[in-house]
C-alpha atoms as a PDB file:
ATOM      1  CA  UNK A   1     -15.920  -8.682  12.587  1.00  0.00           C
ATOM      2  CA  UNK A   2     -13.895  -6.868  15.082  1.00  0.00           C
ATOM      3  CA  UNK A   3     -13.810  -3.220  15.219  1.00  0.00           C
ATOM      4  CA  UNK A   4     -10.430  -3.272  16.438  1.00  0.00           C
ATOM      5  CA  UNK A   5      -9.130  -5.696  13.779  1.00  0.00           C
ATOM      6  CA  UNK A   6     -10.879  -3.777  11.483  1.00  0.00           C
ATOM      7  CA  UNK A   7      -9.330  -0.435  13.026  1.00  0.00           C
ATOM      8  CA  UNK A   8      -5.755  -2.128  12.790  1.00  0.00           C
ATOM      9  CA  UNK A   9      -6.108  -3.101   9.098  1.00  0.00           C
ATOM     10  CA  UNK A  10      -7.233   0.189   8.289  1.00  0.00           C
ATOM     11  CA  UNK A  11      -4.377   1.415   9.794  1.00  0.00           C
ATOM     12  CA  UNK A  12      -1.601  -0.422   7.872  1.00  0.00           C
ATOM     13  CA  UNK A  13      -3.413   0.034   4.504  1.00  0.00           C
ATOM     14  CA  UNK A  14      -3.154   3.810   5.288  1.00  0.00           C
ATOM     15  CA  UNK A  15       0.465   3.841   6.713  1.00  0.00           C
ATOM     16  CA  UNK A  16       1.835   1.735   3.051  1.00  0.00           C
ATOM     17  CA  UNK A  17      -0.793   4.063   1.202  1.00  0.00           C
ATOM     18  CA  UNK A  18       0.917   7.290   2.496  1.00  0.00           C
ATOM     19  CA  UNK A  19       4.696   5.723   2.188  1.00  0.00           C
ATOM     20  CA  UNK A  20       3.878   4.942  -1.761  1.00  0.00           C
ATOM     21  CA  UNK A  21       1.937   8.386  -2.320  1.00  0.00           C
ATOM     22  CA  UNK A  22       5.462  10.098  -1.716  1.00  0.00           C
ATOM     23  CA  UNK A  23       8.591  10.067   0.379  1.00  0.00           C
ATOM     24  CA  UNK A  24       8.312  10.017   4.148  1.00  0.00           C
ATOM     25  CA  UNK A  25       8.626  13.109   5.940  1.00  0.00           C
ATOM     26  CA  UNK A  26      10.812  13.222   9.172  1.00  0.00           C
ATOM     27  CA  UNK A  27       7.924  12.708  11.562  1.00  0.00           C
ATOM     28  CA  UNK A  28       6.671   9.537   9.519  1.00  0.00           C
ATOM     29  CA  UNK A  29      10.199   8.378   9.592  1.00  0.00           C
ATOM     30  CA  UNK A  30      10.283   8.977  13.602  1.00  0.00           C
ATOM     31  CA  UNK A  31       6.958   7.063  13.899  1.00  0.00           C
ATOM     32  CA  UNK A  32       8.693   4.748  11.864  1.00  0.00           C
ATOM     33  CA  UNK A  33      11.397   4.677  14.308  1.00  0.00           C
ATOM     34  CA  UNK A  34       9.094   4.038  16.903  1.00  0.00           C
ATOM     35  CA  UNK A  35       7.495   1.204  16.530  1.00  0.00           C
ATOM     36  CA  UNK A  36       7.340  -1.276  19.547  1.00  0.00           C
ATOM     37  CA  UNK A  37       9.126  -4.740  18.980  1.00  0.00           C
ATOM     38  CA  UNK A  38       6.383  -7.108  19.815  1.00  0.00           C
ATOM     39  CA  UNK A  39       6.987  -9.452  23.017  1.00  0.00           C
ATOM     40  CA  UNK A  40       8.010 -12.947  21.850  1.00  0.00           C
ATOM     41  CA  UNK A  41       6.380 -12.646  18.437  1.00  0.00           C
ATOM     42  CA  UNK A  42       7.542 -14.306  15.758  1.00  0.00           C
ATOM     43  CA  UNK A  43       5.665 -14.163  12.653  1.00  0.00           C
ATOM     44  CA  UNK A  44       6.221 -12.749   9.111  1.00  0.00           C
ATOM     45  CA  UNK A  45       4.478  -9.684   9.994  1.00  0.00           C
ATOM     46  CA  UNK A  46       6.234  -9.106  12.980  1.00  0.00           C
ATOM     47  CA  UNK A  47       9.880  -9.408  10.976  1.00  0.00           C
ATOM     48  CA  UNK A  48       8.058  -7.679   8.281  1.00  0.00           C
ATOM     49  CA  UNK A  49       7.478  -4.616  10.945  1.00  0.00           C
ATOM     50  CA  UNK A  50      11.074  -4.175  12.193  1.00  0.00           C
ATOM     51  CA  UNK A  51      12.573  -4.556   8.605  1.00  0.00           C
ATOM     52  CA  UNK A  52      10.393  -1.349   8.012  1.00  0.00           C
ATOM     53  CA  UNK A  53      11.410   0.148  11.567  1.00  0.00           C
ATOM     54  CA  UNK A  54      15.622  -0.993  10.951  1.00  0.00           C
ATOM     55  CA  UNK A  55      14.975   0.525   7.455  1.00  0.00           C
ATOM     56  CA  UNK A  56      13.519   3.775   8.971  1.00  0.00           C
ATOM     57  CA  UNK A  57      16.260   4.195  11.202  1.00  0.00           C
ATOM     58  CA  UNK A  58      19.120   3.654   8.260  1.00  0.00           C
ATOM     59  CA  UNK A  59      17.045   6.173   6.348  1.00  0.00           C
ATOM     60  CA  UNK A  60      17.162  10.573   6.171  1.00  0.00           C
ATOM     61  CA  UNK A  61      14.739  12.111   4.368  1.00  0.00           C
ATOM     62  CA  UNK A  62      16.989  13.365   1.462  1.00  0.00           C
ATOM     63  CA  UNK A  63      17.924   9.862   0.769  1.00  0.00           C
ATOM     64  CA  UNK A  64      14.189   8.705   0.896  1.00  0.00           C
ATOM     65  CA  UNK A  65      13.281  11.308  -1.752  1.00  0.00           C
ATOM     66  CA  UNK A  66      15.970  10.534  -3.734  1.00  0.00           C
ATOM     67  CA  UNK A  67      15.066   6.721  -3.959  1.00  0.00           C
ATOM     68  CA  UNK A  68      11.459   7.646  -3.982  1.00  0.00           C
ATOM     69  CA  UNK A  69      12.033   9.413  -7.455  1.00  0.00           C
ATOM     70  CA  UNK A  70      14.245   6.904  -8.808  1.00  0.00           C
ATOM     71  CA  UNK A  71      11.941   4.023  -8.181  1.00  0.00           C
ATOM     72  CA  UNK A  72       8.562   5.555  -8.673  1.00  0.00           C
ATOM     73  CA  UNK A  73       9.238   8.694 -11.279  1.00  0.00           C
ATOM     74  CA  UNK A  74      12.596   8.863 -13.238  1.00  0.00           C
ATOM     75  CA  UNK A  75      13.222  10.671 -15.957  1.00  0.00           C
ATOM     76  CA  UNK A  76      10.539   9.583 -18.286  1.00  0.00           C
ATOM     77  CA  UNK A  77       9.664   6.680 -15.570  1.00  0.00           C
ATOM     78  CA  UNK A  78      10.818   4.805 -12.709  1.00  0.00           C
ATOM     79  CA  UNK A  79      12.152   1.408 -12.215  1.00  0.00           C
ATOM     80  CA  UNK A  80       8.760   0.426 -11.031  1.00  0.00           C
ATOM     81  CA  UNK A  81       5.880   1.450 -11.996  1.00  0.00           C
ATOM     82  CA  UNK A  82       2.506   1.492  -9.554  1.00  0.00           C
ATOM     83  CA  UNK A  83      -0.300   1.237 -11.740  1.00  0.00           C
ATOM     84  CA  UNK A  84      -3.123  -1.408 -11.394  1.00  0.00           C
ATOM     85  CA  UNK A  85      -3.780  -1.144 -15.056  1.00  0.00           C
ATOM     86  CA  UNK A  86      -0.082  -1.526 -16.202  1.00  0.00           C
ATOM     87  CA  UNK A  87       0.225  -5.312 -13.837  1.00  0.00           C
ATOM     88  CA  UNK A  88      -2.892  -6.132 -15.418  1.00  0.00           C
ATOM     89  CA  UNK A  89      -2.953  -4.866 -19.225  1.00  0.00           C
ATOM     90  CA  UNK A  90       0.800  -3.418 -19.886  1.00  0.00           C
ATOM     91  CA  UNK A  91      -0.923  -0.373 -20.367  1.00  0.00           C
ATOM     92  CA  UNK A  92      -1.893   2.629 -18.487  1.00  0.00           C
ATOM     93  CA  UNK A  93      -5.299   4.381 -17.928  1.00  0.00           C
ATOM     94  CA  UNK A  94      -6.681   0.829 -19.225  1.00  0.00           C
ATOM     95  CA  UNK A  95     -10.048  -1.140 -18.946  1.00  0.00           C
ATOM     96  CA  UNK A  96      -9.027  -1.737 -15.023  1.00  0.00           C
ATOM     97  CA  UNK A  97      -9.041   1.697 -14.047  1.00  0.00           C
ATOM     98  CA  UNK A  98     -12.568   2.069 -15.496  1.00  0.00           C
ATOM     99  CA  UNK A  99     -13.739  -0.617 -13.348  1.00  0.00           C
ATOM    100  CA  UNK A 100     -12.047   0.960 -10.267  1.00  0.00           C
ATOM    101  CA  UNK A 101     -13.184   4.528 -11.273  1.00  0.00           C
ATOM    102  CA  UNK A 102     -16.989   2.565 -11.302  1.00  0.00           C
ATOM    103  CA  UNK A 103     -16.789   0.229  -7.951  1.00  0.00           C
ATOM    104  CA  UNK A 104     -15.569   4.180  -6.436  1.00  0.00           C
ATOM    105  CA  UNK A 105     -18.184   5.510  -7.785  1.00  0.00           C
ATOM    106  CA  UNK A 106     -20.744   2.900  -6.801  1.00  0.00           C
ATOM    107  CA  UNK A 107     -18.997   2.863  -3.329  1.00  0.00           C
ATOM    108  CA  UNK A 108     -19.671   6.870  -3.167  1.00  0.00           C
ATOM    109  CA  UNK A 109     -15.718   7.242  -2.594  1.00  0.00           C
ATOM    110  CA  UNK A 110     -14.509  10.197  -5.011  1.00  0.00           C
ATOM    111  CA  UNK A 111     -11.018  11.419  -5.955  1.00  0.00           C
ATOM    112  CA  UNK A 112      -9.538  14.595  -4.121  1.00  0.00           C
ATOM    113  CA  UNK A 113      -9.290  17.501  -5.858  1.00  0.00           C
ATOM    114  CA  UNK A 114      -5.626  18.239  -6.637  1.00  0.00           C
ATOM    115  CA  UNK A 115      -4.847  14.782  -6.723  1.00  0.00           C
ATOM    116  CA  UNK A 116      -2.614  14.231  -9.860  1.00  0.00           C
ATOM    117  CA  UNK A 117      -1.866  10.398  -9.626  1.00  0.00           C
ATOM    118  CA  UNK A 118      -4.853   8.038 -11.081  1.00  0.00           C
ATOM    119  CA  UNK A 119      -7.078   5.503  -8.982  1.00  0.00           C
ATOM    120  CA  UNK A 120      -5.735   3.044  -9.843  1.00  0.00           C
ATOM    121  CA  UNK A 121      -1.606   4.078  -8.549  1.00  0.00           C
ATOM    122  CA  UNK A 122      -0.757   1.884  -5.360  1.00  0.00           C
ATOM    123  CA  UNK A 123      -0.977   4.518  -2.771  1.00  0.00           C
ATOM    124  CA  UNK A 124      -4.826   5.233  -4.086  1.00  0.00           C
ATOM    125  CA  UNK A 125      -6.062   1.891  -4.018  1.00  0.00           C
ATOM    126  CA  UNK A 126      -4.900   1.367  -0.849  1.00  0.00           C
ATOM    127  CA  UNK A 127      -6.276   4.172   0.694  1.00  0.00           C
ATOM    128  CA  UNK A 128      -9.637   3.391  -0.744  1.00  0.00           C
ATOM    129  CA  UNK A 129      -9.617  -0.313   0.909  1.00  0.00           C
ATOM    130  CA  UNK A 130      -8.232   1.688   4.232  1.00  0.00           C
ATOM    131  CA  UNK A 131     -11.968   3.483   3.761  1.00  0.00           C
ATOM    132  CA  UNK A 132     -13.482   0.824   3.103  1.00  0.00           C
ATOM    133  CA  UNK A 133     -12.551  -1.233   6.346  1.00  0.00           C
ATOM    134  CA  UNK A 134     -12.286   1.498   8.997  1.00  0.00           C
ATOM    135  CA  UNK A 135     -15.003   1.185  11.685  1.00  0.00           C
ATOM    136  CA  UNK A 136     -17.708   2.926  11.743  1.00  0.00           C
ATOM    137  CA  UNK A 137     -18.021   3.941   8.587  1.00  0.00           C
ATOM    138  CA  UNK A 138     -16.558   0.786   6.567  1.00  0.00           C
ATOM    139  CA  UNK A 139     -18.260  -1.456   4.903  1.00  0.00           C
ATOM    140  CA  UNK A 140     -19.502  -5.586   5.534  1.00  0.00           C
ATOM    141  CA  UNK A 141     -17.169  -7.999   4.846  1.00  0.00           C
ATOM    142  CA  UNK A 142     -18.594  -9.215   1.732  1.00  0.00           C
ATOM    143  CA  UNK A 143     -17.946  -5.677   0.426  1.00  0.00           C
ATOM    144  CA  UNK A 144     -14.414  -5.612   1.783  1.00  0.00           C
ATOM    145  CA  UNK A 145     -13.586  -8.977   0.182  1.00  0.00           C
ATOM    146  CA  UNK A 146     -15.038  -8.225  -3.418  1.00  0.00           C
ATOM    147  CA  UNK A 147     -13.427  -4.676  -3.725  1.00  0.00           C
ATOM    148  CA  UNK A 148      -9.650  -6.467  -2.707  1.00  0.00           C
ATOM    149  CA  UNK A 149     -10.473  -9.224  -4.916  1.00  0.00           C
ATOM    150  CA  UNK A 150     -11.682  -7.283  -7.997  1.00  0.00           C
ATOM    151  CA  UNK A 151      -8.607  -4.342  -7.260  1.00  0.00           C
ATOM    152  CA  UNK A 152      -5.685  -5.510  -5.070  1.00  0.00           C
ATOM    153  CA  UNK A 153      -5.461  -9.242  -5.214  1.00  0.00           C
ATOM    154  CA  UNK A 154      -4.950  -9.865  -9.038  1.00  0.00           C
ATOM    155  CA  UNK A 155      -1.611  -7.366  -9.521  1.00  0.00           C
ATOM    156  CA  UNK A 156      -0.602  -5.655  -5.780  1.00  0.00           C
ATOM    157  CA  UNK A 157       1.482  -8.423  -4.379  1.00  0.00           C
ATOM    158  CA  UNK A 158       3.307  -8.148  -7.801  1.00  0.00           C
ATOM    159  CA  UNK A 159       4.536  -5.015  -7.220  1.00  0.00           C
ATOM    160  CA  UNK A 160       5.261  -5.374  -3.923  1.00  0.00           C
ATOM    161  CA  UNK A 161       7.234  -7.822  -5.215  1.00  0.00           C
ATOM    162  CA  UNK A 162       8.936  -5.847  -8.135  1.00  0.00           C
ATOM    163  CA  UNK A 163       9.366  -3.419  -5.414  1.00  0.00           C
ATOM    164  CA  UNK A 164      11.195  -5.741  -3.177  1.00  0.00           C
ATOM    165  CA  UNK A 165      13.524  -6.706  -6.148  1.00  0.00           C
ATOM    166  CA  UNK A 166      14.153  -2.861  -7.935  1.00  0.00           C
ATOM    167  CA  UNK A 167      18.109  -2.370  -7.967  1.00  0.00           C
ATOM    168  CA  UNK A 168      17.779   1.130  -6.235  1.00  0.00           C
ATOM    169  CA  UNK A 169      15.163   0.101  -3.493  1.00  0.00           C
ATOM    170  CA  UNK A 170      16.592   0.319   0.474  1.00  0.00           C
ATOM    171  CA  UNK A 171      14.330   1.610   2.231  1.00  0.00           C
ATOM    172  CA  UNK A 172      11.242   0.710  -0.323  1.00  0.00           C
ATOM    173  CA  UNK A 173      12.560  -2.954  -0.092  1.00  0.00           C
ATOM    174  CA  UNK A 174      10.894  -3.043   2.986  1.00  0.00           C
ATOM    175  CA  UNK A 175       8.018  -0.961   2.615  1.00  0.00           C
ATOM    176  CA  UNK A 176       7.647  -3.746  -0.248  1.00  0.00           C
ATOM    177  CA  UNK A 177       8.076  -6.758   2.347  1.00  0.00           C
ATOM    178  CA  UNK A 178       5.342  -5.457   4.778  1.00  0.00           C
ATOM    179  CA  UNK A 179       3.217  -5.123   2.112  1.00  0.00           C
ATOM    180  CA  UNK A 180       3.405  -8.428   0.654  1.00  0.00           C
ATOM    181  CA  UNK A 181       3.039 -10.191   4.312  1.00  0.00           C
ATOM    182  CA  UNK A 182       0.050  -7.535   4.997  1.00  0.00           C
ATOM    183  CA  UNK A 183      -1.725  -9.126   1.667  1.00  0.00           C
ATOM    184  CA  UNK A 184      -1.041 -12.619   2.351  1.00  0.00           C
ATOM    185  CA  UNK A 185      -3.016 -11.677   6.270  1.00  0.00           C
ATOM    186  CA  UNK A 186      -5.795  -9.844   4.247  1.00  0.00           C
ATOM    187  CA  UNK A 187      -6.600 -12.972   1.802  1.00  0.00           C
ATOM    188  CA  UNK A 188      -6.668 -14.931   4.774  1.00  0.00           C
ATOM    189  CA  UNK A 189      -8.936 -12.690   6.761  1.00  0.00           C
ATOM    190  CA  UNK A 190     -11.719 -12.061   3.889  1.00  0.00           C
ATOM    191  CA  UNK A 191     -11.735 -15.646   3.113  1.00  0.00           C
ATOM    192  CA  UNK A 192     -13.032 -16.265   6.837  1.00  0.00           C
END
């Protein structure tokens, strides 16, 4: 495996990880802004990346919390909701978040103190595969592929998905479509 693939992938699974966990600030949304159109390109993930950088520069910050809290919070809860265990049971806190909490565990990757959100919310399990892959201190490939199989493969490109579809997503919409092209690339890649 390549350190700089690996590098890369860490690096998107962090970026989507830190645009669930809450609303961009203004220098996420300049990075956003940013990003280099590829020369001659022309893929899904290179559309995927300027939908993301278009929707960046459409976006301010008070209009990103806004949606933020109206697709992820609500009043009671949002239009979607970014729970493993809620794709896979209906439920929250659910039999899948015990298995994540125990693969962590076994993995020796712990929750931060302060953290409110479970392990098993979007943004978390997305960091932890961001750990996971990012060179030096990742882990094999065999590790990699059984931790997104057993976590991210079986409900994440659902939400995406959802998230792609919610009636008050702009901006999200494509946070949504990068991470369903960035899945389809990482099923490819651990199946090598």
């Amino acid at each position: 495996m390549s350190t700089d693939i690996d590098t890369a992938r860490a690096h998107v699974y962090s970026l989507i990880a830190v645009l669930l966990a809450a609303p961009p600030t203004a220098d996420l949304l300049n990075l956003l802004r940013r990003i280099d159109d590829p020369p001659d390109a022309q893929s899904r993930m290179t559309d995927a990346w300027q939908n993301l950088k278009s929707a960046g520069i459409e976006a301010d910050t008070r209009q990103l919390d806004e949606e933020y809290h109206r697709l992820f919070v609500g009043l009671g809860r949002g239009e979607v909701i970014p729970y493993g265990s809620w794709y896979q049971t209906g439920s929250l806190l659910d039999k899948p978040l015990a298995r994540l909490r125990s693969d962590l565990a076994t993995l020796g990757i712990e929750r931060r103190p302060g953290i409110k959100e479970t392990e098993d919310h979007a943004a978390a399990v997305l960091e932890s595969m961001a750990m996971i892959c990012s060179p030096p201190d990742g882990f094999d490939v065999e590790t990699q592929r059984k931790f997104f199989n057993d976590h991210l493969a079986a409900w994440l490109g659902l939400f995406f998905g959802d998230l792609q579809q919610a009636m008050t997503a702009r901006f999200y919409r494509a946070v949504g479509g990068l991470g369903e092209v960035f899945l389809d690339l990482e099923k490819v890649y651990l199946d090598l």
